[in-house]
Protein backbone atom coordinates (compact mmCIF):
# COMPACT_ATOMS: atom_id res chain seq x y z
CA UNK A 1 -15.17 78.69 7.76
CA UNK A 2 -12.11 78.17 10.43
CA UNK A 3 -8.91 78.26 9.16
CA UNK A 4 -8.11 74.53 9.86
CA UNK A 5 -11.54 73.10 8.68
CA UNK A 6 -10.62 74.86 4.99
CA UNK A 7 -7.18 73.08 5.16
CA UNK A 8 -8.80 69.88 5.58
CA UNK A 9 -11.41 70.10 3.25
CA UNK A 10 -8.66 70.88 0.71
CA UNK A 11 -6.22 68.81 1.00
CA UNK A 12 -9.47 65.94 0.96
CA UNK A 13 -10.82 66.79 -1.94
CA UNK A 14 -7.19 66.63 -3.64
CA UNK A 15 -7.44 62.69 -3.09
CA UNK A 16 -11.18 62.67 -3.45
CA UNK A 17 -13.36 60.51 -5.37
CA UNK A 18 -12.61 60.49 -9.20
CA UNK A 19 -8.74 60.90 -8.82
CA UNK A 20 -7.05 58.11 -10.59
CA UNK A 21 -3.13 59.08 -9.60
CA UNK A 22 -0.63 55.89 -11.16
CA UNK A 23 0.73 54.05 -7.99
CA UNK A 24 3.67 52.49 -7.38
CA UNK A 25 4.25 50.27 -4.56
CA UNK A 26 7.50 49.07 -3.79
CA UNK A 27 7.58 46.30 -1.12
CA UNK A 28 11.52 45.33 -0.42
CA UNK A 29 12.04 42.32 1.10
CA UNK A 30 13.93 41.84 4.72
CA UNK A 31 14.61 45.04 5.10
CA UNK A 32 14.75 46.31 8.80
CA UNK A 33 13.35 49.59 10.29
CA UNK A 34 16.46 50.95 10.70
CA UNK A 35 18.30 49.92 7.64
CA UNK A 36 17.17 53.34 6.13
CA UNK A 37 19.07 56.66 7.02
CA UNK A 38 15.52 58.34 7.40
CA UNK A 39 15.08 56.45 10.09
CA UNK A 40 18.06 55.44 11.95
CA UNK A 41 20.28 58.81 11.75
CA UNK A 42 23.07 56.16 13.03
CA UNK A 43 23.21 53.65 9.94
CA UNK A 44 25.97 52.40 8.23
CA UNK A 45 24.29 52.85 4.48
CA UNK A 46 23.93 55.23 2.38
CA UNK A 47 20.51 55.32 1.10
CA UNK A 48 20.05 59.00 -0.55
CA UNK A 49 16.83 58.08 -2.90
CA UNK A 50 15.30 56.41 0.04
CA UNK A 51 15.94 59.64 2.33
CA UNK A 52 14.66 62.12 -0.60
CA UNK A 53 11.61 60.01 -0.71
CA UNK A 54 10.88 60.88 2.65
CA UNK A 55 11.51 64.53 2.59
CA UNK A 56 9.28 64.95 -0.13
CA UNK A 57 6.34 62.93 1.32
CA UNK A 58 5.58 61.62 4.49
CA UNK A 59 7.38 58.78 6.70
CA UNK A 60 5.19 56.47 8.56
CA UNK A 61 6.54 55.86 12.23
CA UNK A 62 4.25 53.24 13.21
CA UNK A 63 3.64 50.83 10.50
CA UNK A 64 3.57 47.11 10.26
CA UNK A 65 3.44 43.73 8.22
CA UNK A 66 0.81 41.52 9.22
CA UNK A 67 3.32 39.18 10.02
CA UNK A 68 6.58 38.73 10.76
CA UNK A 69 7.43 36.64 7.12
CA UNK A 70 7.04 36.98 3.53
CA UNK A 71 4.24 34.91 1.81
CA UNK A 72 1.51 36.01 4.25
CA UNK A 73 2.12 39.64 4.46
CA UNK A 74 2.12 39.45 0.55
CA UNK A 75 -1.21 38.27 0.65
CA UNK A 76 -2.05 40.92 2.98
CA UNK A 77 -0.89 43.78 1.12
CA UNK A 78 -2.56 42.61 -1.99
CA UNK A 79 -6.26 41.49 -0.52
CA UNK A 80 -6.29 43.43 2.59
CA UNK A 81 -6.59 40.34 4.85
CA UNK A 82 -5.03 38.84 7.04
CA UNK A 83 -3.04 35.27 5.73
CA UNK A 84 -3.99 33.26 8.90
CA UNK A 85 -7.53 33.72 7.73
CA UNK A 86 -6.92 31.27 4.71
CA UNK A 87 -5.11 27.52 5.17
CA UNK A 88 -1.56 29.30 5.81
CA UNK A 89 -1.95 29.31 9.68
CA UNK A 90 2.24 29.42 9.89
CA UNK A 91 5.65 30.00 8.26
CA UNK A 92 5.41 30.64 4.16
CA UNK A 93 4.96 28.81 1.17
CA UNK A 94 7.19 26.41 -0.47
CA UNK A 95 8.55 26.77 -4.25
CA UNK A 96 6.48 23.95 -5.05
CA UNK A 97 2.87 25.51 -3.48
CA UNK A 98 -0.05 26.04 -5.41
CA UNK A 99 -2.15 29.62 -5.45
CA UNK A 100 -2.85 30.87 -1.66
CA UNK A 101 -5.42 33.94 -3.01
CA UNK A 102 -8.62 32.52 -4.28
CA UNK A 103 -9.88 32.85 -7.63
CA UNK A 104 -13.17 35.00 -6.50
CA UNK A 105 -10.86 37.15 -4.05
CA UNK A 106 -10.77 40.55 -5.12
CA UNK A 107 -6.85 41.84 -5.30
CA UNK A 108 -5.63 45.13 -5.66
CA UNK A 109 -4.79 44.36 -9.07
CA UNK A 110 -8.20 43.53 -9.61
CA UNK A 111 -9.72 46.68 -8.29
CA UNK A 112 -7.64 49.16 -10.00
CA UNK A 113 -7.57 47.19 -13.31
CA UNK A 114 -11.74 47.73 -13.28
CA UNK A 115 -10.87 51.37 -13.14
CA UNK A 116 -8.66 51.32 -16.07
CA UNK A 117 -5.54 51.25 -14.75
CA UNK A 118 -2.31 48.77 -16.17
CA UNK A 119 -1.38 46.78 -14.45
CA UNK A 120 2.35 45.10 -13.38
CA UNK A 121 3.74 42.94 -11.09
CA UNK A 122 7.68 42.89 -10.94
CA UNK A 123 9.79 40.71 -9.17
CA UNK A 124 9.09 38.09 -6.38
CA UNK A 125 5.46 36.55 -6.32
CA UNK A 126 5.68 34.17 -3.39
CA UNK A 127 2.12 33.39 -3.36
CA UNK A 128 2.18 29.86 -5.49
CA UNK A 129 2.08 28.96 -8.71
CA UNK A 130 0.00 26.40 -10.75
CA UNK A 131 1.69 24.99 -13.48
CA UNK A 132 0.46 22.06 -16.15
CA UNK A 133 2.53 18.67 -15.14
CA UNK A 134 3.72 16.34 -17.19
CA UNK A 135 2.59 14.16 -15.10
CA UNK A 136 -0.48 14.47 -12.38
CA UNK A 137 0.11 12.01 -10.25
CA UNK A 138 3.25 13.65 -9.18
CA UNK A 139 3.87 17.12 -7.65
CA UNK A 140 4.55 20.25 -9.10
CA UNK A 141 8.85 19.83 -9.06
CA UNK A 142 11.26 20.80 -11.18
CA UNK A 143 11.18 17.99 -13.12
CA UNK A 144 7.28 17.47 -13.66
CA UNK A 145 6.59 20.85 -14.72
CA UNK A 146 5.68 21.35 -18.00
CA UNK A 147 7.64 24.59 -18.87
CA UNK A 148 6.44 24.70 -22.27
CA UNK A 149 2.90 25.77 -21.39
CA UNK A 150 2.37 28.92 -19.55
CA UNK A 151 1.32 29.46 -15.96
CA UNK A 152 -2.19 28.51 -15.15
CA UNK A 153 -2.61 30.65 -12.20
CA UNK A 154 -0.05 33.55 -10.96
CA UNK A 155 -0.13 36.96 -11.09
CA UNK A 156 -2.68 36.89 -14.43
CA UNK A 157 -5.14 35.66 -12.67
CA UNK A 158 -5.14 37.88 -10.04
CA UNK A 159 -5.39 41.30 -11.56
CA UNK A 160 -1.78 41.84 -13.15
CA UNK A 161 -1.88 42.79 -17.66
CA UNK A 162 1.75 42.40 -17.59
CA UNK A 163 4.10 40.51 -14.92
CA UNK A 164 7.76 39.63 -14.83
CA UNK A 165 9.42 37.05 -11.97
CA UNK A 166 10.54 34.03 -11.05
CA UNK A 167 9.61 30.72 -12.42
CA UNK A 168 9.46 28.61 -9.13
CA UNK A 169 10.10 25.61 -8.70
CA UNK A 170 14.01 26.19 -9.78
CA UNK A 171 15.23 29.66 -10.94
CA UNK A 172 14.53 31.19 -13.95
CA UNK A 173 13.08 34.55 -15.29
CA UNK A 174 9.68 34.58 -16.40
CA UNK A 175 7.25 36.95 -17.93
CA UNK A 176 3.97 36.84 -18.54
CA UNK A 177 3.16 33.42 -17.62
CA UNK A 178 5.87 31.95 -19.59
CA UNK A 179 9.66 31.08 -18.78
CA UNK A 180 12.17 32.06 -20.47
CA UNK A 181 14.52 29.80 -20.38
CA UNK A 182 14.11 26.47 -18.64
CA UNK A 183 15.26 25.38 -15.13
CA UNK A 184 17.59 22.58 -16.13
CA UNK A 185 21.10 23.82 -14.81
CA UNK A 186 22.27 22.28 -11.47
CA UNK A 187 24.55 24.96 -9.19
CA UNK A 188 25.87 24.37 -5.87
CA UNK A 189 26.35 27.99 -3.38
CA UNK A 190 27.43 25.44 -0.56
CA UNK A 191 30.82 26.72 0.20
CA UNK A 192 29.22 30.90 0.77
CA UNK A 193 28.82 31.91 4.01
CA UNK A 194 25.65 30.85 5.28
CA UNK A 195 24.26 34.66 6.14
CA UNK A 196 24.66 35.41 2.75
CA UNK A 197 23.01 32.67 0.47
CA UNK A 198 20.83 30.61 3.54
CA UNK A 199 19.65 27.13 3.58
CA UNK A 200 17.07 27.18 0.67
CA UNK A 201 19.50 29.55 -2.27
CA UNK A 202 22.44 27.60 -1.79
CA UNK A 203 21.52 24.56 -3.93
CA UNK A 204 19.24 23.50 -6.26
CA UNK A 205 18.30 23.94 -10.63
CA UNK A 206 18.63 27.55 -12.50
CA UNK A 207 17.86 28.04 -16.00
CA UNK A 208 21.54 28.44 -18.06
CA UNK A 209 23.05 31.71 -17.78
CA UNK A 210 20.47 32.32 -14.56
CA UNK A 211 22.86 34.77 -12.20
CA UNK A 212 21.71 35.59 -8.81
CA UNK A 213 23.37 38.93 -8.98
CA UNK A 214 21.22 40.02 -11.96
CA UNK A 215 17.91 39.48 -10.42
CA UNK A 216 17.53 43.00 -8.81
CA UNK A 217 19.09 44.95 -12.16
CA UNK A 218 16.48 43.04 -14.11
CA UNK A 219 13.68 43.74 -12.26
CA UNK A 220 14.65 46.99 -12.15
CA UNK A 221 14.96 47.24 -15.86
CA UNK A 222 11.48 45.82 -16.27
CA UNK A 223 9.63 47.80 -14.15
CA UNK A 224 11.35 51.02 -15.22
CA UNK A 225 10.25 49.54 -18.81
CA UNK A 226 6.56 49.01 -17.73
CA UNK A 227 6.54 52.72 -16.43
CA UNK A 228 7.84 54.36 -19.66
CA UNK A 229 5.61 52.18 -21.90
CA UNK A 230 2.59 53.00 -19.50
CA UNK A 231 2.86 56.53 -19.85
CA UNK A 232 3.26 56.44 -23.07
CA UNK A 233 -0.34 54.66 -23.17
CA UNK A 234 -2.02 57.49 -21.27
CA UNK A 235 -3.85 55.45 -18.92
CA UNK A 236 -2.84 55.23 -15.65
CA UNK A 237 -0.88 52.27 -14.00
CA UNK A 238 -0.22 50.45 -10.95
CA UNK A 239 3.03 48.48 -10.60
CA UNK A 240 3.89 46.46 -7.61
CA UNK A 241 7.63 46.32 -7.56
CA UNK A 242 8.64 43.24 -5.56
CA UNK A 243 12.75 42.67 -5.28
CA UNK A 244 14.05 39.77 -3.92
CA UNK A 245 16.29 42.00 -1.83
CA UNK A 246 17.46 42.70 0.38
CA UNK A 247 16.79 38.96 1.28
CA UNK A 248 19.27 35.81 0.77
CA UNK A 249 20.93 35.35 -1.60
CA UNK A 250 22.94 39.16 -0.51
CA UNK A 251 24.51 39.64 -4.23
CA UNK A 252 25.43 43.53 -4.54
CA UNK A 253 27.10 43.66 -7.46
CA UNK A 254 30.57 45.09 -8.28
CA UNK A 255 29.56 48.44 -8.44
CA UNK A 256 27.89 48.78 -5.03
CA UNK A 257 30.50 46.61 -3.26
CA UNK A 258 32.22 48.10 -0.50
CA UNK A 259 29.58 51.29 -1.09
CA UNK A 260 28.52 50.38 2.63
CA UNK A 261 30.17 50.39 5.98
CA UNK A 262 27.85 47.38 7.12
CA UNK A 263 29.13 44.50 4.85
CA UNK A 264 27.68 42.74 1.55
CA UNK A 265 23.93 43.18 2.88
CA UNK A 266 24.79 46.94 3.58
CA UNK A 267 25.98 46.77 0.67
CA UNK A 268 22.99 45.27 -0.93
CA UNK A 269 20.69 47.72 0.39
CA UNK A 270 22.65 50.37 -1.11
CA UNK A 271 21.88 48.91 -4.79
CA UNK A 272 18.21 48.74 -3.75
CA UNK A 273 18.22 52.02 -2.75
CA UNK A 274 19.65 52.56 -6.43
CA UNK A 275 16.88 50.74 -7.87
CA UNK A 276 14.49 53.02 -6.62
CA UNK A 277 16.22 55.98 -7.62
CA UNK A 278 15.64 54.25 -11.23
CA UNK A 279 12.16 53.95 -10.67
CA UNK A 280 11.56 57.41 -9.63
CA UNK A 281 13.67 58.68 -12.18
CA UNK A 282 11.90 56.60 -14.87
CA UNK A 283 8.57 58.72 -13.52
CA UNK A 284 10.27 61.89 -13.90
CA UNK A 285 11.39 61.23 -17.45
CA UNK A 286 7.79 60.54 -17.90
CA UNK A 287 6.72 63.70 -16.68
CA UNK A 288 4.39 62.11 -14.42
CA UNK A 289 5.84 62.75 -10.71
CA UNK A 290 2.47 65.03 -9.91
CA UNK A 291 0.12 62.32 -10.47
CA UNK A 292 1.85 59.45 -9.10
CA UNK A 293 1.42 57.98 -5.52
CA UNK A 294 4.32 55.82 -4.56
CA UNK A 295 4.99 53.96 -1.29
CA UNK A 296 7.74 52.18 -0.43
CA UNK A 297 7.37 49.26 2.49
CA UNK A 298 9.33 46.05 3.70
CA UNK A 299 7.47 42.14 4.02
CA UNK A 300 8.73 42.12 7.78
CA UNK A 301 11.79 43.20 9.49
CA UNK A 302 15.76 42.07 8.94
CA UNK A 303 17.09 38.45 8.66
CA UNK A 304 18.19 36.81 11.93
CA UNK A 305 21.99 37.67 10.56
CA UNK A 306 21.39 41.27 11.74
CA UNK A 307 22.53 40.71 15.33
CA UNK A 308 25.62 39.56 13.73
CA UNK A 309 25.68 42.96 12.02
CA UNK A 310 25.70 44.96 14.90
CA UNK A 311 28.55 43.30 16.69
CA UNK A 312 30.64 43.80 13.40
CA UNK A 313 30.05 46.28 12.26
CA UNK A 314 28.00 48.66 14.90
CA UNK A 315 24.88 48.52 12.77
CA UNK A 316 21.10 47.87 14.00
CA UNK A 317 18.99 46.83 10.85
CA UNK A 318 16.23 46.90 13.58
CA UNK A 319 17.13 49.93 14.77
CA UNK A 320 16.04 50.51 18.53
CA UNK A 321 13.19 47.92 18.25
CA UNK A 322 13.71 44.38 19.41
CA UNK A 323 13.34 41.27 17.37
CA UNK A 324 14.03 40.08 13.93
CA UNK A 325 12.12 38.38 11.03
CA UNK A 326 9.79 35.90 12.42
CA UNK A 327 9.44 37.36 15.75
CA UNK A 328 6.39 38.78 17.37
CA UNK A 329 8.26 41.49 18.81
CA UNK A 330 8.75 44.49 17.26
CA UNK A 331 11.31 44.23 15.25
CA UNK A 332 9.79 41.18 13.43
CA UNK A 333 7.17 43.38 11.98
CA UNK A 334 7.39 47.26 12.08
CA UNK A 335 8.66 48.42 9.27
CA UNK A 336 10.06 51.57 7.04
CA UNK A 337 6.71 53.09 5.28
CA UNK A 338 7.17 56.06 2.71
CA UNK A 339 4.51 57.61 0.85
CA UNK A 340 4.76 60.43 -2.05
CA UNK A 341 2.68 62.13 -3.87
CA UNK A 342 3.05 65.64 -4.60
CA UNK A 343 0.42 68.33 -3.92
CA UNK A 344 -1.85 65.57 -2.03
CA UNK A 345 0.92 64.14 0.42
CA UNK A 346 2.77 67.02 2.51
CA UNK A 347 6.49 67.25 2.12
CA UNK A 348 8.78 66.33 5.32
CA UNK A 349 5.76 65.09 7.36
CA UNK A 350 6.26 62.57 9.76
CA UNK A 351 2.83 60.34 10.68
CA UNK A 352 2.67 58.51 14.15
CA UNK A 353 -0.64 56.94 13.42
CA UNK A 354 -0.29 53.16 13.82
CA UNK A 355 -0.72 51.41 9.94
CA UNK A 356 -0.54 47.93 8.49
CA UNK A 357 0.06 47.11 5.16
CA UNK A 358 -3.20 45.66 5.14
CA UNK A 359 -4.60 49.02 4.54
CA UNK A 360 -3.32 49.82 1.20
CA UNK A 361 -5.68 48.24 -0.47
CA UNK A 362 -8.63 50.10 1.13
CA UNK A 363 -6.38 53.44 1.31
CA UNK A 364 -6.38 53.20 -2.45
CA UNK A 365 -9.74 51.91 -2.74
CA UNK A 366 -10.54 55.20 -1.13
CA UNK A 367 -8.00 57.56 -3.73
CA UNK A 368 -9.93 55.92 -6.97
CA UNK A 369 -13.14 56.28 -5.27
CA UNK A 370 -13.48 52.04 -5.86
CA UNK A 371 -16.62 51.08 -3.24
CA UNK A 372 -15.19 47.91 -1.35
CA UNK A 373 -17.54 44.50 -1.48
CA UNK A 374 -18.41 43.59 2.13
CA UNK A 375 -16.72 39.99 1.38
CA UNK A 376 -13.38 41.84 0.18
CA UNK A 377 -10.46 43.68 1.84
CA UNK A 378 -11.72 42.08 5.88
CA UNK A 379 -8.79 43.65 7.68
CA UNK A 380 -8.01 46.90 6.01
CA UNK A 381 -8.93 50.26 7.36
CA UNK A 382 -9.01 53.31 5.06
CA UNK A 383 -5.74 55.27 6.29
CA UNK A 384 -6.30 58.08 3.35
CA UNK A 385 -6.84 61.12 6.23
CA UNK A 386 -3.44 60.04 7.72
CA UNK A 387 -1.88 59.56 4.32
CA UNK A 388 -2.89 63.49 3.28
CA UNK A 389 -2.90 65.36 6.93
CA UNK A 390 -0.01 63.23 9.17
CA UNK A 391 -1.80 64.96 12.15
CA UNK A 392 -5.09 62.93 12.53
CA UNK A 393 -6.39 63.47 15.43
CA UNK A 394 -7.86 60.37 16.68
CA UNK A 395 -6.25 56.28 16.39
CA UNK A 396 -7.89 55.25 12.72
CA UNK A 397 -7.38 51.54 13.45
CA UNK A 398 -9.30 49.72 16.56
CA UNK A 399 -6.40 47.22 17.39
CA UNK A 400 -3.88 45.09 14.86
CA UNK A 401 -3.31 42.19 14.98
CA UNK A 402 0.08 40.61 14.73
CA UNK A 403 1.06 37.12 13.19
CA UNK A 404 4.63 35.31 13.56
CA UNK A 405 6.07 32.48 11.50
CA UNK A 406 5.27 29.86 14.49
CA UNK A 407 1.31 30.81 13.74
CA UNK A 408 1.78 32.48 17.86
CA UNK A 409 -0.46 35.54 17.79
CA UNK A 410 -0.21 39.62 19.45
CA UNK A 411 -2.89 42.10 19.14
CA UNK A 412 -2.05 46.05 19.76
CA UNK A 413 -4.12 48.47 20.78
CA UNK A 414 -3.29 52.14 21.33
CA UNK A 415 0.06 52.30 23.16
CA UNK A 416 0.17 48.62 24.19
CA UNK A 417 0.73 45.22 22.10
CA UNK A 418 -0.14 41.73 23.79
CA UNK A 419 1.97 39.11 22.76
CA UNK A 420 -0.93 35.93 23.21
CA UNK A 421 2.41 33.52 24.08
CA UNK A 422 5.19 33.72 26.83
CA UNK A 423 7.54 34.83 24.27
CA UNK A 424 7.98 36.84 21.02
CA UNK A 425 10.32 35.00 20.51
CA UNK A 426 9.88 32.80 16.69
CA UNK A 427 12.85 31.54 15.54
CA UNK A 428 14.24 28.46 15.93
CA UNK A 429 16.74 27.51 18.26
CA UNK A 430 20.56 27.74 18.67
CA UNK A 431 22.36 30.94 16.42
CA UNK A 432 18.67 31.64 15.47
CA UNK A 433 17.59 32.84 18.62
CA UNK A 434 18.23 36.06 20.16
CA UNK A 435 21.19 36.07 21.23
CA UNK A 436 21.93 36.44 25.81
CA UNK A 437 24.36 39.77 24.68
CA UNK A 438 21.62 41.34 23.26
CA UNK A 439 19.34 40.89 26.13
CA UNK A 440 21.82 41.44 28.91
CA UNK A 441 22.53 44.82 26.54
CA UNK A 442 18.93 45.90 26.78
CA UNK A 443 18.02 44.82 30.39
CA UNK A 444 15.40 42.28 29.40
CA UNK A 445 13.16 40.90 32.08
CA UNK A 446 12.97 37.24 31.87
CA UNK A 447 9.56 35.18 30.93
CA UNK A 448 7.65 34.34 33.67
CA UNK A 449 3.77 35.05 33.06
CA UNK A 450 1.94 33.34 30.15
CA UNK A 451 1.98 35.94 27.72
CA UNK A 452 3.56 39.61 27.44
CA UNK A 453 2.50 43.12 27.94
CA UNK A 454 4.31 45.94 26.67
CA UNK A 455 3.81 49.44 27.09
CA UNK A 456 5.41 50.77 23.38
CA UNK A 457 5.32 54.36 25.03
CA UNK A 458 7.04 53.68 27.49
CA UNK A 459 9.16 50.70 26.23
CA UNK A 460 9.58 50.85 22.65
CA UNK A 461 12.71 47.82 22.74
CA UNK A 462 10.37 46.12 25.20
CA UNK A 463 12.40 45.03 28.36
CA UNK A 464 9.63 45.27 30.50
CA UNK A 465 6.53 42.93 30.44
CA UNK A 466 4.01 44.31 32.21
CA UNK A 467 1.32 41.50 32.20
CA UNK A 468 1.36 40.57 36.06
CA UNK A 469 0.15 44.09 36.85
CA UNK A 470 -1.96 44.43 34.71
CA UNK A 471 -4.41 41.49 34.41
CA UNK A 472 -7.47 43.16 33.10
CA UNK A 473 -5.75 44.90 29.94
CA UNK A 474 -4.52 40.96 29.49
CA UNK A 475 -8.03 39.88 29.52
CA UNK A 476 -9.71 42.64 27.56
CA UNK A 477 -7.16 42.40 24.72
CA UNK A 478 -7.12 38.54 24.37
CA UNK A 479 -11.51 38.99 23.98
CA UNK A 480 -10.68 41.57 21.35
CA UNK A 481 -8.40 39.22 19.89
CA UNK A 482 -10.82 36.23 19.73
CA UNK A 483 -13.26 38.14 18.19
CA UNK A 484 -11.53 39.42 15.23
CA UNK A 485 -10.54 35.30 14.67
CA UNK A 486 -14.15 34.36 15.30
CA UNK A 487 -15.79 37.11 13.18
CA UNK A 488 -13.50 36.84 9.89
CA UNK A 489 -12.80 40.38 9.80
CA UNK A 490 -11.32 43.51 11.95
CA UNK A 491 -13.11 46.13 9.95
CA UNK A 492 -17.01 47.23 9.72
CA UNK A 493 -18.27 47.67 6.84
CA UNK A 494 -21.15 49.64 6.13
């Protein structure tokens, strides 16, 4: 047998069917592509844990959330479908929403808890709650929630034994279904600076003693709970670890201020980069680092507040990539992907094959040896070979597609991406916007076809649309595009 066939075959059959490793998924929220030192050798932060995670597993070059905001690339990672499938066509949810995933839609909660595993959910949910009312002719507010009675759909009904979060509307810890301690405190964050609280933290009803700045040292202490009591079960477990950070509000706390050189969110991203030194630790202690997969992800790329950041303080939370969160550009959506898993994953190993978060669910579908429904997971692709090899051969994925907060649309395919509007461009106007230094900085061309064409080879910060030349890549992409809206799905299923 050759050499290289052997290799394969081996390192295969490590992930093959049967193997039921714990995983750990840790999905960070507005964290940019080159907030991490792994992958911007020119940040401002410290992130050691982060940076170890890499060199002991593999970093993903390529990867993207299905969109460029949080509530539908939540959904995305946790069905393996795209959002704009379902009745959230733009922008997120509101606190007040109700459920966006189904009842009969299989989650990756739900898969792995049929093969035994434990299950946890950590931190932010962002997918809609359903609460009882006190009264039902009103909507589900603050004030007309019955907090007495537990949730009647969240993360329990969607695959998770054991969850702890927020109680939206209002904020307030919650676990399992039930609140802690009532939202019933008025507070008023007016007077921060707007880049660190933003419009929708700044005012509103907490439970008493609620602090913003313990939400990520809580969740950390939960999940880092979960793990040791999981282990200690001797089943294996899955625990999706969801901070509400990096995001507004940017609360480091004491010990992690000034531990930056790119302000309070460098500062911030520091103390998440502690909080997964916890968790890994916490799997060490357990003696279970062998037989654990984790990956580590963001929801979309940095807050519009990151061009402010680089004139500063000389820091690109998007790194060389252009956009923010929201956009369609890249920035908006590529984002930091580690993977580790000891023995299976190899050590240092850099993958260039182009992934979406999407694909977790079918990529651990294939590790557990779980057969997919045809009517489940419509948009993820198995990315297991790159996950083990990080030298496949050949593109797994036919084309992505890409989603921004204004429900505008991009498809990529092999070195190209179509943006399906005359601009990536999703935020709203005035400071949102990108800003004319930036452009002038980068040598932009200006908007003046219907849509744009980038070459990412060739023009990774995309200055260059190439759409007038090339007319019939336009066309072919945009039929590719329609089909995977018209069919319902972007993967075959056997």
């Amino acid at each position: 047998m050759p050499i290289l066939l052997a290799a394969l075959l081996t390192v295969l059959s490590a992930g093959a069917a049967g193997s039921t490793p714990n995983v750990l998924v840790i999905l960070t929220d507005d964290l940019g592509f080159g907030d991490i030192g792994a992958y911007n050798p020119d940040s401002k932060i410290a992130t050691p844990n982060l940076d170890g995670l890499a060199s002991k597993g593999v970093r993903f070059t390529d990867a993207h959330a299905p969109d460029g905001v949080c509530t539908p690339t939540r959904y995305g990672l946790l069905t393996g479908r795209y959002a704009w499938r379902t009745r959230l066509k733009r922008g997120v949810l509101n606190d007040s929403s109700t459920p966006l995933i189904a009842q009969e839609r299989l989650t990756l909660a739900d898969m792995l808890r049929e093969k035994g595993y434990r299950t946890g959910a950590v931190g932010k949910w962002h997918l809609g709650y359903q609460w009882s009312l006190l009264d039902d002719s009103k909507g589900q507010t603050v004030e007309n929630v019955d907090w007495s009675k537990p949730l009647v759909d969240g993360p329990a009904q969607h695959g998770f034994s054991y969850s702890f979060g927020l109680a939206k509307p209002g904020w307030a810890f919650m676990e399992g279904g039930h609140v802690l301690a009532r939202p019933i405190q008025p507070f008023d964050l007016t007077h921060l600076p707007a880049y660190l609280m933003g419009p929708n933290n700044n005012k509103g009803t907490k439970a008493p003693g609620f602090e913003f700045e313990r939400m990520l040292p809580r969740f950390t202490e939960e999940a880092v709970g979960f793990i040791a009591m999981s282990a200690g079960e001797g089943t294996p477990w899955f625990l999706y670890f969801a901070p509400l950070a990096p995001h507004r509000p940017v609360v480091p706390n004491k010990d992690f201020q000034g531990s930056s050189s790119a302000g309070p969110y460098g500062d911030f991203v520091a103390e998440v980069d502690w909080a997964v030194g916890e968790l890994l630790a916490a799997i060490d202690a357990a003696g279970q680092t062998e037989d654990t997969l984790v990956i580590f992800t963001s929801d979309n790329g940095p807050e519009t507040d990151a061009y402010r950041r680089m004139l500063e303080y000389r820091h690109a939370s998007m790194g060389p990539l252009r956009g923010v969160k929201r956009d369609l550009w890249e920035g908006g959506h590529r984002v930091p992907f580690l993977a580790r898993w000891p023995g299976r994953v190899p050590a240092g190993s850099v993958q260039d094959e182009v992934l979406c978060l999407t694909d977790i669910m079918a990529t651990v579908a294939a590790i557990v040896d779980f057969p997919l429904p045809q009517d489940a997971a419509e948009d993820s692709y198995d990315m297991s070979e790159a996950l083990f090899l990080a030298d496949a051969d050949s593109p797994i994925r036919e084309a992505t597609v890409h989603h921004g907060s204004r429900g505008w649309f991009a498809i990529r395919q092999g070195d190209w991406v179509l943006i399906d509007h005359p601009t990536g461009d999703s935020n709203s106007a005035g400071p949102n916007r990108e800003p004319a230094w930036f452009r002038t900085e980068r040598q932009v061309s200006a908007h003046d076809q219907p849509v744009e064409l980038f070459n990412l080879r060739n023009d990774p910060a995309q200055t260059t649309n190439l759409a007038a030349s090339n007319r019939e890549r336009v066309r072919s992409m945009q039929r590719l595009l329609r089909r995977y809206q018209r069919e319902g799905r972007s993967v075959a299923r056997d």
